[in-house]
Each structure stands twice: as C-alpha cells, then as structure tokens.
C-alpha atoms as a PDB file:
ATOM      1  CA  UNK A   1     102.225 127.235 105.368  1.00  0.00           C
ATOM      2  CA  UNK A   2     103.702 127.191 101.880  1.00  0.00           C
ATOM      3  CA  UNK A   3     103.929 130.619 101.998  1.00  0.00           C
ATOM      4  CA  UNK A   4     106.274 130.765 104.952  1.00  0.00           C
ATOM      5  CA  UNK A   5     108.495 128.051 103.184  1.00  0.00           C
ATOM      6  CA  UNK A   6     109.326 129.426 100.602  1.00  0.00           C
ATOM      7  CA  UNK A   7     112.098 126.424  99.199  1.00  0.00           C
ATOM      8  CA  UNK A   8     109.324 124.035  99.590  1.00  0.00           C
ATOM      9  CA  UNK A   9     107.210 126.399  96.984  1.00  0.00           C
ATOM     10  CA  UNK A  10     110.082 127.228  94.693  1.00  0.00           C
ATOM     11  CA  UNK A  11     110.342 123.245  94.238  1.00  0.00           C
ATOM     12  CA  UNK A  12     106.526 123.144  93.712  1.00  0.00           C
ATOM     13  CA  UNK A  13     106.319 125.793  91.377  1.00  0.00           C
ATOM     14  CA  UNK A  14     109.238 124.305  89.113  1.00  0.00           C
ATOM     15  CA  UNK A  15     107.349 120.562  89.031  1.00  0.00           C
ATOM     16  CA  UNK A  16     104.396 122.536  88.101  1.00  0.00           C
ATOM     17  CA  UNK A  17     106.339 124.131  85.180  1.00  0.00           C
ATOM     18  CA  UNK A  18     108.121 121.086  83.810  1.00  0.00           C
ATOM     19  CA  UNK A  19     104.719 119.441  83.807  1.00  0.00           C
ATOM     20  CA  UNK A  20     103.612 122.291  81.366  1.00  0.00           C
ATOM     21  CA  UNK A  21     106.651 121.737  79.296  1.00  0.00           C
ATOM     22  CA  UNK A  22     106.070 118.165  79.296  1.00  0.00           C
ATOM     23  CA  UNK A  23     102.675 118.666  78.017  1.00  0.00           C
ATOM     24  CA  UNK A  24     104.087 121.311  75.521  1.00  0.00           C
ATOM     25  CA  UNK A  25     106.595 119.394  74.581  1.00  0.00           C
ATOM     26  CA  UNK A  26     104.808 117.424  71.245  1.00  0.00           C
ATOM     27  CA  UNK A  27     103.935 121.007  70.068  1.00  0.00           C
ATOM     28  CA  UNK A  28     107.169 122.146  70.336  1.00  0.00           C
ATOM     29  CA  UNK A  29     108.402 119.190  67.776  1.00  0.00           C
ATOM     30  CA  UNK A  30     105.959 120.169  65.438  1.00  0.00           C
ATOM     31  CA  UNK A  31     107.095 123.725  65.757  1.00  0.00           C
ATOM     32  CA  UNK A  32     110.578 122.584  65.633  1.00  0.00           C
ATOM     33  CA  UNK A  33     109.736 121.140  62.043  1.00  0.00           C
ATOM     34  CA  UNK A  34     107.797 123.713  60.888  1.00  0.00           C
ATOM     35  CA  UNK A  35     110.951 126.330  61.537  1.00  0.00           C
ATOM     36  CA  UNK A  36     113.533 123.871  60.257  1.00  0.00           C
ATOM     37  CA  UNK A  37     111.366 123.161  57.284  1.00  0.00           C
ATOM     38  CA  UNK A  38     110.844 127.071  56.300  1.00  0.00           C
ATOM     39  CA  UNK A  39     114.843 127.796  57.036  1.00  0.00           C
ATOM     40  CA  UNK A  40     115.837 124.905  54.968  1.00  0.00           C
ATOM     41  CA  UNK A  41     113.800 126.116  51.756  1.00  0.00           C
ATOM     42  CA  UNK A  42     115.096 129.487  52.321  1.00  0.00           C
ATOM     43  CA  UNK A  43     118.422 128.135  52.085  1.00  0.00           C
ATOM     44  CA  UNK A  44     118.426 125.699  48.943  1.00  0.00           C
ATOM     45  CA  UNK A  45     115.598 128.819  47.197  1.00  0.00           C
ATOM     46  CA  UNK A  46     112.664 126.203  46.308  1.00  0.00           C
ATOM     47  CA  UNK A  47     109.300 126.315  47.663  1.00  0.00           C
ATOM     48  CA  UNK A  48     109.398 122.544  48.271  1.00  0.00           C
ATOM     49  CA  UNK A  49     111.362 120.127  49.734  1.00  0.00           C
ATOM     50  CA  UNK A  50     112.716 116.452  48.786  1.00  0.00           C
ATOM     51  CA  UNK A  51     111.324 113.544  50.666  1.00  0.00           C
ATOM     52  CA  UNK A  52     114.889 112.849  52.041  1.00  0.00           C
ATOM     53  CA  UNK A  53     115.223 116.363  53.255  1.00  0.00           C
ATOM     54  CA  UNK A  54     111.816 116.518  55.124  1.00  0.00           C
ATOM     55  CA  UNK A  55     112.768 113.120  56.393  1.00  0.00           C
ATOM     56  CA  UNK A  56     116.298 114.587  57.780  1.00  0.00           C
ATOM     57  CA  UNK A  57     114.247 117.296  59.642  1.00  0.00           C
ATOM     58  CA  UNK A  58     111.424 114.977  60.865  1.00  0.00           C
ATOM     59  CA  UNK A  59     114.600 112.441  62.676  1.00  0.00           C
ATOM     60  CA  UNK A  60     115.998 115.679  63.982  1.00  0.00           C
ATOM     61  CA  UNK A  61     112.959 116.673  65.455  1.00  0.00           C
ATOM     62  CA  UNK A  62     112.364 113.496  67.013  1.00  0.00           C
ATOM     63  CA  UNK A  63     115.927 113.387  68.384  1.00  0.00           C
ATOM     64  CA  UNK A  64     115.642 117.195  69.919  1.00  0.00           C
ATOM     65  CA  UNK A  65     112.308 116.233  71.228  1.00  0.00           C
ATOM     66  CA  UNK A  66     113.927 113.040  73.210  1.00  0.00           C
ATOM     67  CA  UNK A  67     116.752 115.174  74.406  1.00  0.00           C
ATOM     68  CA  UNK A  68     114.567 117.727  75.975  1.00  0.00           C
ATOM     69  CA  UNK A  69     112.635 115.016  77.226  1.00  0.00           C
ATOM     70  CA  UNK A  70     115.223 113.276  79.143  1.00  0.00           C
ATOM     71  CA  UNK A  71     116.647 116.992  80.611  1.00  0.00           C
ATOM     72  CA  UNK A  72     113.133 117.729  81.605  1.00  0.00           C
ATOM     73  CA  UNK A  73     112.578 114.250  83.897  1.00  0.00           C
ATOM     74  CA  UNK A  74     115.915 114.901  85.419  1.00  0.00           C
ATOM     75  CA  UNK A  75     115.578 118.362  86.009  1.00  0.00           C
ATOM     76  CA  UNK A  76     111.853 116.908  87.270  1.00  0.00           C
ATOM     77  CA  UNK A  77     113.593 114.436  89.713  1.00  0.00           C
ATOM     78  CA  UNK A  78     115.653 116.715  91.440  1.00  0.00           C
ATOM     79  CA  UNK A  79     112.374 118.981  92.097  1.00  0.00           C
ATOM     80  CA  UNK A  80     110.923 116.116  94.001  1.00  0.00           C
ATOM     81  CA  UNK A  81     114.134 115.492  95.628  1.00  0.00           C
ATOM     82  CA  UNK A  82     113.994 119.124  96.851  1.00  0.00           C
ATOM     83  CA  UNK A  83     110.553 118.823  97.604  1.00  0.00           C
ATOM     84  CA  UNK A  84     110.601 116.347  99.592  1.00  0.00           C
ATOM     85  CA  UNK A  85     113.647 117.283 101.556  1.00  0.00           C
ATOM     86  CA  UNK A  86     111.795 120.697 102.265  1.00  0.00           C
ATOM     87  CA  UNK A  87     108.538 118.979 103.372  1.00  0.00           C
ATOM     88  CA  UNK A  88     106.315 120.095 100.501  1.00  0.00           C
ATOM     89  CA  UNK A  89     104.606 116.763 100.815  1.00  0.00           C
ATOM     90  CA  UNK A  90     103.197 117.436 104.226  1.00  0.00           C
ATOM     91  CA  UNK A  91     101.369 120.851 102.813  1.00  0.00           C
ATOM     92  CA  UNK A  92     100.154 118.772 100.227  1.00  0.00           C
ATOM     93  CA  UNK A  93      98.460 116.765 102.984  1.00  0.00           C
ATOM     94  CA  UNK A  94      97.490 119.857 104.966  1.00  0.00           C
ATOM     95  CA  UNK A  95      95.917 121.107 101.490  1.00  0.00           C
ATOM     96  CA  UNK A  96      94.267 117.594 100.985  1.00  0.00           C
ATOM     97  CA  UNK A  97      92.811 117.269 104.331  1.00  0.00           C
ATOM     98  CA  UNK A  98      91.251 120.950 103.637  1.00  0.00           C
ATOM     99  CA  UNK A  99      89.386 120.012 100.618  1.00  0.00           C
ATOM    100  CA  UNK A 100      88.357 117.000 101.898  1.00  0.00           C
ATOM    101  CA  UNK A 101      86.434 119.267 104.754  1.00  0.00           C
ATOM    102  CA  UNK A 102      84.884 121.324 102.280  1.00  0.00           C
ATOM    103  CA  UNK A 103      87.643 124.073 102.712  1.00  0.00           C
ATOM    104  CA  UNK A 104      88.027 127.118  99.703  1.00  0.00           C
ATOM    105  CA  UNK A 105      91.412 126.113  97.932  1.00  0.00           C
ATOM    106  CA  UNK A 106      92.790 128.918  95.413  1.00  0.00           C
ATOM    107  CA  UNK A 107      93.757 128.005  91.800  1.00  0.00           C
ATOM    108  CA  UNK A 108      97.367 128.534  92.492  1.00  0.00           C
ATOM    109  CA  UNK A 109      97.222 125.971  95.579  1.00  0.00           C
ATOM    110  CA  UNK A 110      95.352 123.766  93.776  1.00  0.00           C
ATOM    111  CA  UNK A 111      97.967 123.160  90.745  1.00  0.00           C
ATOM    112  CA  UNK A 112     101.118 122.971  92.400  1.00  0.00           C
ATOM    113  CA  UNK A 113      99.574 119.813  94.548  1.00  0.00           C
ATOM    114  CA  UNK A 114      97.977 118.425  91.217  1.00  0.00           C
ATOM    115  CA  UNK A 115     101.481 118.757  89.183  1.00  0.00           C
ATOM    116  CA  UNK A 116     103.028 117.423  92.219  1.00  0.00           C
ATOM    117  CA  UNK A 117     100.988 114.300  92.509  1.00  0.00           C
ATOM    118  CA  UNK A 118      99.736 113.922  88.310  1.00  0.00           C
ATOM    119  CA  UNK A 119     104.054 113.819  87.609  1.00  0.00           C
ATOM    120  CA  UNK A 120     104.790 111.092  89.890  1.00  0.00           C
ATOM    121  CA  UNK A 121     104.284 108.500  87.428  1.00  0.00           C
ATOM    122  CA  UNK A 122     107.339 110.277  85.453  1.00  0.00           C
ATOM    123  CA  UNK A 123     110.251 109.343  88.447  1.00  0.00           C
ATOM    124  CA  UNK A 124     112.273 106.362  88.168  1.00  0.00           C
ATOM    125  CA  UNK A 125     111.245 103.657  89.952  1.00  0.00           C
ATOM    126  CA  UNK A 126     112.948 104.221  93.091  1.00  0.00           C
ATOM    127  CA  UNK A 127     111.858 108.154  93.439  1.00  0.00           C
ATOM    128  CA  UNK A 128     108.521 106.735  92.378  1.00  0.00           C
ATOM    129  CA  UNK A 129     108.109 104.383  95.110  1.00  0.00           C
ATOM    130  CA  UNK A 130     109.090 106.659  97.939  1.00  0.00           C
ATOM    131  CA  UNK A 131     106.752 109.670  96.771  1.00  0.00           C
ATOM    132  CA  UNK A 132     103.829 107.108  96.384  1.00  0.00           C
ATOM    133  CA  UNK A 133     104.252 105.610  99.551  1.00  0.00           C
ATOM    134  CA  UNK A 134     104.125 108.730 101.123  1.00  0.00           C
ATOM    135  CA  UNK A 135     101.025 110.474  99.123  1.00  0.00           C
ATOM    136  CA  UNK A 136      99.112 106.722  99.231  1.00  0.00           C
ATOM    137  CA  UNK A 137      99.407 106.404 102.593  1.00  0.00           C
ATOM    138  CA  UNK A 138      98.134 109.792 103.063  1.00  0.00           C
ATOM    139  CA  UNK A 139      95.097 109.081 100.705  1.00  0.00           C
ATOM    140  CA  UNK A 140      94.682 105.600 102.512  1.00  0.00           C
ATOM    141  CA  UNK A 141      94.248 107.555 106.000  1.00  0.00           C
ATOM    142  CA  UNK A 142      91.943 110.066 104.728  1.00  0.00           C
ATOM    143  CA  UNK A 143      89.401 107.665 102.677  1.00  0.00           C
ATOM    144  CA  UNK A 144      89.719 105.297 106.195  1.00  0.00           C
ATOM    145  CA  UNK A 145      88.681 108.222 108.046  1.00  0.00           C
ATOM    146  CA  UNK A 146      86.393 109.832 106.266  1.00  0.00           C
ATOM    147  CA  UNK A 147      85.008 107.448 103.635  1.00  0.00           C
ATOM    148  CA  UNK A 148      81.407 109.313 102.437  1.00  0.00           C
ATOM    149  CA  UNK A 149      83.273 112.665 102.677  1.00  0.00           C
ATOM    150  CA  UNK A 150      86.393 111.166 100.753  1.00  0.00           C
ATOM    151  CA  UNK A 151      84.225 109.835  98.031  1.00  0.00           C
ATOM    152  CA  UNK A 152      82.140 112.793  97.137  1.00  0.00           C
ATOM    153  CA  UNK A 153      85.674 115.048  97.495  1.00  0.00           C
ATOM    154  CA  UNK A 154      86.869 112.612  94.996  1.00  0.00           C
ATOM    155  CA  UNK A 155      84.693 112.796  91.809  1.00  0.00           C
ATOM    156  CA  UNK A 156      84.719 116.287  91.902  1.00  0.00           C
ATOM    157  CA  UNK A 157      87.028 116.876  88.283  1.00  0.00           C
ATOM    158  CA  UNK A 158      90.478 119.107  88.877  1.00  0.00           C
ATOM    159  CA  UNK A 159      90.533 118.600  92.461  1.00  0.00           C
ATOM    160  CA  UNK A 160      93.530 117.925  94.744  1.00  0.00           C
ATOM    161  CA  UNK A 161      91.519 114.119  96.015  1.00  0.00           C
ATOM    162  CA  UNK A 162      90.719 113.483  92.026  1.00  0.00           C
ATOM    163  CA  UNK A 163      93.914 113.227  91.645  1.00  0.00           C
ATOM    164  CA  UNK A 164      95.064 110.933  94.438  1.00  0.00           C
ATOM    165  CA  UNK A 165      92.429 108.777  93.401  1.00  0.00           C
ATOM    166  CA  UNK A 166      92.869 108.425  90.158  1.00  0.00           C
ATOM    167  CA  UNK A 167      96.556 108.105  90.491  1.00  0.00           C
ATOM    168  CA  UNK A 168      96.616 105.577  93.461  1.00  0.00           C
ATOM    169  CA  UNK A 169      93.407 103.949  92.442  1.00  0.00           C
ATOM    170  CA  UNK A 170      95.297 102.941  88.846  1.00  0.00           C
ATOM    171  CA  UNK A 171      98.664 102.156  90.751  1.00  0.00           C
ATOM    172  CA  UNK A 172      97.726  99.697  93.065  1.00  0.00           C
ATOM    173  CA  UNK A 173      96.723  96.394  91.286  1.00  0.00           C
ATOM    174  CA  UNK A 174      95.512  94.223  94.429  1.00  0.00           C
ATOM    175  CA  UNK A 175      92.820  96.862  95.299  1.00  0.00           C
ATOM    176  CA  UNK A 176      91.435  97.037  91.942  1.00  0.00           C
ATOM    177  CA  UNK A 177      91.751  93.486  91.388  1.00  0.00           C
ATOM    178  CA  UNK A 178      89.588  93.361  95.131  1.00  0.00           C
ATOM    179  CA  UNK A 179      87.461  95.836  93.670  1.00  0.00           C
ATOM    180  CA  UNK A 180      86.576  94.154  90.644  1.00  0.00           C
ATOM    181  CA  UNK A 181      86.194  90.794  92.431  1.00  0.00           C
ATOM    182  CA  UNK A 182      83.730  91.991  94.555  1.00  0.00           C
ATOM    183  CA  UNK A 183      81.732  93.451  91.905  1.00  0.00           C
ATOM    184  CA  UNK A 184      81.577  90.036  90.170  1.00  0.00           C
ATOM    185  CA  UNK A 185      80.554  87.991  93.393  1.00  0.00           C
ATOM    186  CA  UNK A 186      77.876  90.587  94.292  1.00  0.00           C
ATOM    187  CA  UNK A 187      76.309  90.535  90.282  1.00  0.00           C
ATOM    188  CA  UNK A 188      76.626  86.486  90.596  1.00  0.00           C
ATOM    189  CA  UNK A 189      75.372  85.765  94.401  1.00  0.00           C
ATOM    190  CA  UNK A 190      72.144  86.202  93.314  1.00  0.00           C
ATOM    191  CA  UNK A 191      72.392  83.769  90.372  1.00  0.00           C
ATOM    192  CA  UNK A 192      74.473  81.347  92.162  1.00  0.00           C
ATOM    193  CA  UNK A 193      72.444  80.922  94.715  1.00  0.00           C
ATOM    194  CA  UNK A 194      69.153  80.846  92.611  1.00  0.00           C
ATOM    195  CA  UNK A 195      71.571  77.695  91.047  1.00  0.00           C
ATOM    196  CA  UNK A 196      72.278  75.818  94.323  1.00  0.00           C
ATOM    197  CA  UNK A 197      68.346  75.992  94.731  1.00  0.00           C
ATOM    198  CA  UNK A 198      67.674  74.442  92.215  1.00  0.00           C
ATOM    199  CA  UNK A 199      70.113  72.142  91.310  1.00  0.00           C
ATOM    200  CA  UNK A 200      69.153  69.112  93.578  1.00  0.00           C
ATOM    201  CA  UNK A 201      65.241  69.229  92.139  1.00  0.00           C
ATOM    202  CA  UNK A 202      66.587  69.441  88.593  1.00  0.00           C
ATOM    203  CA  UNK A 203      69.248  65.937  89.162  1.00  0.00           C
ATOM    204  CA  UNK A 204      66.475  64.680  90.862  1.00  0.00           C
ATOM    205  CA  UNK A 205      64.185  64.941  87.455  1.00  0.00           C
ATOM    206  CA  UNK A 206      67.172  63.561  85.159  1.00  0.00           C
ATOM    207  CA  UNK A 207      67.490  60.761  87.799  1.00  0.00           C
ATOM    208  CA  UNK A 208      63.876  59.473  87.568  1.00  0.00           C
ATOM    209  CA  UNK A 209      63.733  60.080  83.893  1.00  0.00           C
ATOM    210  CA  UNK A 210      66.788  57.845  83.239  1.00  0.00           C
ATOM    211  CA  UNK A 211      65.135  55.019  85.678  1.00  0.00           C
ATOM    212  CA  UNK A 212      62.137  55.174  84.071  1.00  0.00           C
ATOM    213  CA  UNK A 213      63.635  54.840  80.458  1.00  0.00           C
ATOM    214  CA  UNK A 214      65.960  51.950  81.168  1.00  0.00           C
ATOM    215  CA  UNK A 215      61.854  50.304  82.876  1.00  0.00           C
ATOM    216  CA  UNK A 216      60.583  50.982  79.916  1.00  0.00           C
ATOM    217  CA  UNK A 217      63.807  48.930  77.765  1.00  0.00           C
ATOM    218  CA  UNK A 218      63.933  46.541  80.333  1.00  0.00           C
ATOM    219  CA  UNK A 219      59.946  45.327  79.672  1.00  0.00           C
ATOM    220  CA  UNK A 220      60.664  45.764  75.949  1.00  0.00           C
ATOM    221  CA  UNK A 221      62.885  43.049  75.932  1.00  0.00           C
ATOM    222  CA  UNK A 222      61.261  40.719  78.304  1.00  0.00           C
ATOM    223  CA  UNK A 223      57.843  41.672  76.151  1.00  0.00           C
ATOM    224  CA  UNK A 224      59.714  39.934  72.768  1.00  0.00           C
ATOM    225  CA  UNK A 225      61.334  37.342  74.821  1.00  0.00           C
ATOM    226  CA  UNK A 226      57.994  36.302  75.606  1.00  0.00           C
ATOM    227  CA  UNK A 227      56.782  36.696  72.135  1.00  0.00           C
ATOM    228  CA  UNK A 228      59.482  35.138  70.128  1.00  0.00           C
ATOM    229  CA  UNK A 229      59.243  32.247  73.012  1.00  0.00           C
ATOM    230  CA  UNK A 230      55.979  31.318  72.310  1.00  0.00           C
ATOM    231  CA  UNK A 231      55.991  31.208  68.516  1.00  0.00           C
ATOM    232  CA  UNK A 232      58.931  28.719  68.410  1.00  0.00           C
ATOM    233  CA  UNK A 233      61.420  31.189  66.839  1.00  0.00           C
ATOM    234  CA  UNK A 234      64.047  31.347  69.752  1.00  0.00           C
ATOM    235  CA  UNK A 235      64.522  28.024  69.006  1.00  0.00           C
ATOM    236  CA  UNK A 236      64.480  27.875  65.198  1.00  0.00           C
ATOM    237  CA  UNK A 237      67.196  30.663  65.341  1.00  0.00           C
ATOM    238  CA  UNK A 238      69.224  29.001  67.775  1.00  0.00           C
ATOM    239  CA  UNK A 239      69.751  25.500  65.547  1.00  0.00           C
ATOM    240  CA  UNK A 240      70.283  27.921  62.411  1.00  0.00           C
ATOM    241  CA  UNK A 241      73.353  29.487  64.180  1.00  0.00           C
ATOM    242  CA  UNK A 242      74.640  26.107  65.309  1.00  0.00           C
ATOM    243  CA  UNK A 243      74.227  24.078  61.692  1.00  0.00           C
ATOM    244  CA  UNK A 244      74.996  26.841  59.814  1.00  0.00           C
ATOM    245  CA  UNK A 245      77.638  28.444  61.892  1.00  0.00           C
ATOM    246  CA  UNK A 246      77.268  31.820  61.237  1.00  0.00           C
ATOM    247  CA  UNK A 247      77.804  34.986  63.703  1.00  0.00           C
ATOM    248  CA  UNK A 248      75.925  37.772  63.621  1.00  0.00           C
ATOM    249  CA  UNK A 249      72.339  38.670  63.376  1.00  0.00           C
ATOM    250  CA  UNK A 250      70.489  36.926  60.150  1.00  0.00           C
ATOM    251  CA  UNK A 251      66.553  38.120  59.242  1.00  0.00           C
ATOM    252  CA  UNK A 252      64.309  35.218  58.917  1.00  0.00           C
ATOM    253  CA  UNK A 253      61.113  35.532  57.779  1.00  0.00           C
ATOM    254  CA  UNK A 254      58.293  34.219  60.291  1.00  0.00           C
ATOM    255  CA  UNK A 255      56.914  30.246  59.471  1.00  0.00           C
ATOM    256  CA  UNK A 256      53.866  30.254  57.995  1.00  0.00           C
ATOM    257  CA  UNK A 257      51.243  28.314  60.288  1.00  0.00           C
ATOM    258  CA  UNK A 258      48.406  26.278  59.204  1.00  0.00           C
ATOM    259  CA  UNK A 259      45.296  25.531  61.451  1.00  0.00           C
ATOM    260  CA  UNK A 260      44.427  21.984  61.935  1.00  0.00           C
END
C-alpha cells in the first residue's frame, strides 16, 4: 500500500528523518562547540581560551541548538499534517494489524511507523490530540480484539505494537491509574478479608477483658469498704474531716487495739 502512495511515504520518510535529527541534535551542539572553539583559537593564535570566550561559544551553541530545534518540530508538524491528509495513518494500521497476526514486517516498514508514532509526543497540543486519537483508538480496537495476541505482540522490543503501548499506555492517566488500582485491591483482598474475619473475635476479647477488669476494681473497693467498715476507721476519718476541716486525702496511722 505505501508503496503505491507514494506522498503518504515521502511524509513518512521525512518524520522518520527529523526524528534522527532530533536525536542527533545534542551531538551536533557539542560539535558545534568543538568547531567554534578550534576556529576561535586559530583566530586570536593561543592554544587556550579565556573562560569568557568559551562561555560566549557555549551560549551560542545553546542558542543554535534551540533554533534548529524549533525549525525541526515545525518542519515535523507539517509532516504529520501531510501525513495525515494522505492517509499514512491507515497503513500504519494495516502494518499494525499485520504484526499483530504474526506477519514478516521489513526494517524499512517497521521505522517509518515507529518514528511516526515515537514523535507524536513532539506536536503541539492540538496536532497531538488528533494523531493520538486516531493511533489510540486503533490500539484500543486491536488489544479489544485480540487481547493474548496483542499482549505477546506488545513486549516484543522495536516493534510497531511496543510502541503504541508504550506511548498510549504512558498517555492515558485513567487507565494506568485503573491499572494500578486494581493491582492494589487484588495484593490487599486477601489481607482485608483475612481482617474482616477476624475483627469481630478480636473486639470480642478486648470487650470481655475490659468487663472483667472493671469486676475485678469493682470487688476491690467493696473488699476495703468492708474492711475499713469493720475496724471503725470510716468513721474516725469522717469526724477528722468535719472538726478539722480539711479536703483532701490525709494518712492516718491505724489505732492500736488492746484485748480485754
């Protein structure tokens, strides 16, 4: 198919090659340096240059390297535009749906649909949002179709499905957030449940041990009641409060008793 549209290719081939650039595109500043660095020795005859000089290359390095940056994502935008327009997105889907069936897909194939779908994520937003509704959508139908064939065509490393996974899998918060919730339930059913089993025997233990602590304070307190009763000390106490006035707890030692 690609073969017989040949402006759909043409597009793929130059998002393919900005991609390279892109990736080339830190080496190329440290080349830039490097060059700049040797011509400006030449011209001021010294083997080594001033930290302000260096410095004066380095910030027009980094200013080339945005420059080229920004002409590369717009030249990279209107590739996608062109793309699109020349349906290069449904032969990414007929090349998608191959693999996924265990079909032979040459090198060449292979990178333009990678470069197509690993650059997305360098669009503006609203190029962005149309290209990944169109290639998620198209991942979405094929893992709902075919989910045990869609996951093992996934893992496999430089494939055309690797990289709809990774890239949609990443982009699309709710079903990793879903995916990571379920994960959590299923490691904590088990627990949780094991809890809920439990949990009535175990209040059930605290209960009776509280009830039979406050018994055991309860006949305490009637057992000196009885004792202090019977030795006349209640009673003692109480007039010592009342003559002498006095609030609060006072130590007394016991009367002395003699036997008659």
């Amino acid at each position: 198919y690609i073969d017989y549209n040949e402006e759909a290719k043409n597009h793929l081939q130059r998002i393919s090659e900005i991609n390279d650039e892109l990736n080339r595109l830190e080496e190329n500043k440290t080349k830039f340096i490097a060059d700049k660095t040797e011509e400006r020795k030449k011209e001021l005859n010294t083997d080594t240059l001033s930290v302000q000089e260096q410095s004066r290359i380095v910030a027009a390095a980094e200013a080339w390297a945005a420059d080229e940056r920004k002409r590369l994502l717009e030249e990279l935008k209107q590739a996608y535009q062109g793309a699109q327009e020349s349906n290069a997105d449904a032969w990414i889907g007929m090349a998608a749906d191959a693999e996924l069936y265990g079909g032979e897909i040459n090198k060449e194939t292979k990178k333009l649909a990678t470069d197509f779908i690993d650059n997305i994520d360098h669009l503006p937003e609203d190029s962005k949002k149309v290209i990944s509704d169109t290639m998620g959508g198209m991942k979405k139908e094929m893992e709902d179709q075919e989910p045990s064939l869609f996951r093992k065509a996934a893992n496999i490393a430089g494939g055309i499905l690797n990289s709809l996974r990774t890239a949609f899998d990443i982009h699309s918060p709710s079903r990793k957030m879903q995916e990571i919730t379920e994960q959590l339930f299923a490691g904590a059913e088990k627990p949780m449940q094991e809890a809920a089993r439990k949990l009535p025997a175990e209040m059930t233990k605290v209960a009776d041990g509280v009830l039979a602590e406050a018994k055991r304070l309860a006949e305490a307190q009637a057992y000196m009641r009885d004792k202090l009763g019977a030795s006349g000390l209640t009673m003692q106490l109480s007039g010592v409060y009342h003559g002498l006035n006095i609030a609060g707890p006072i130590n007394i030692p016991a009367p002395q008793t003699e036997k008659t």
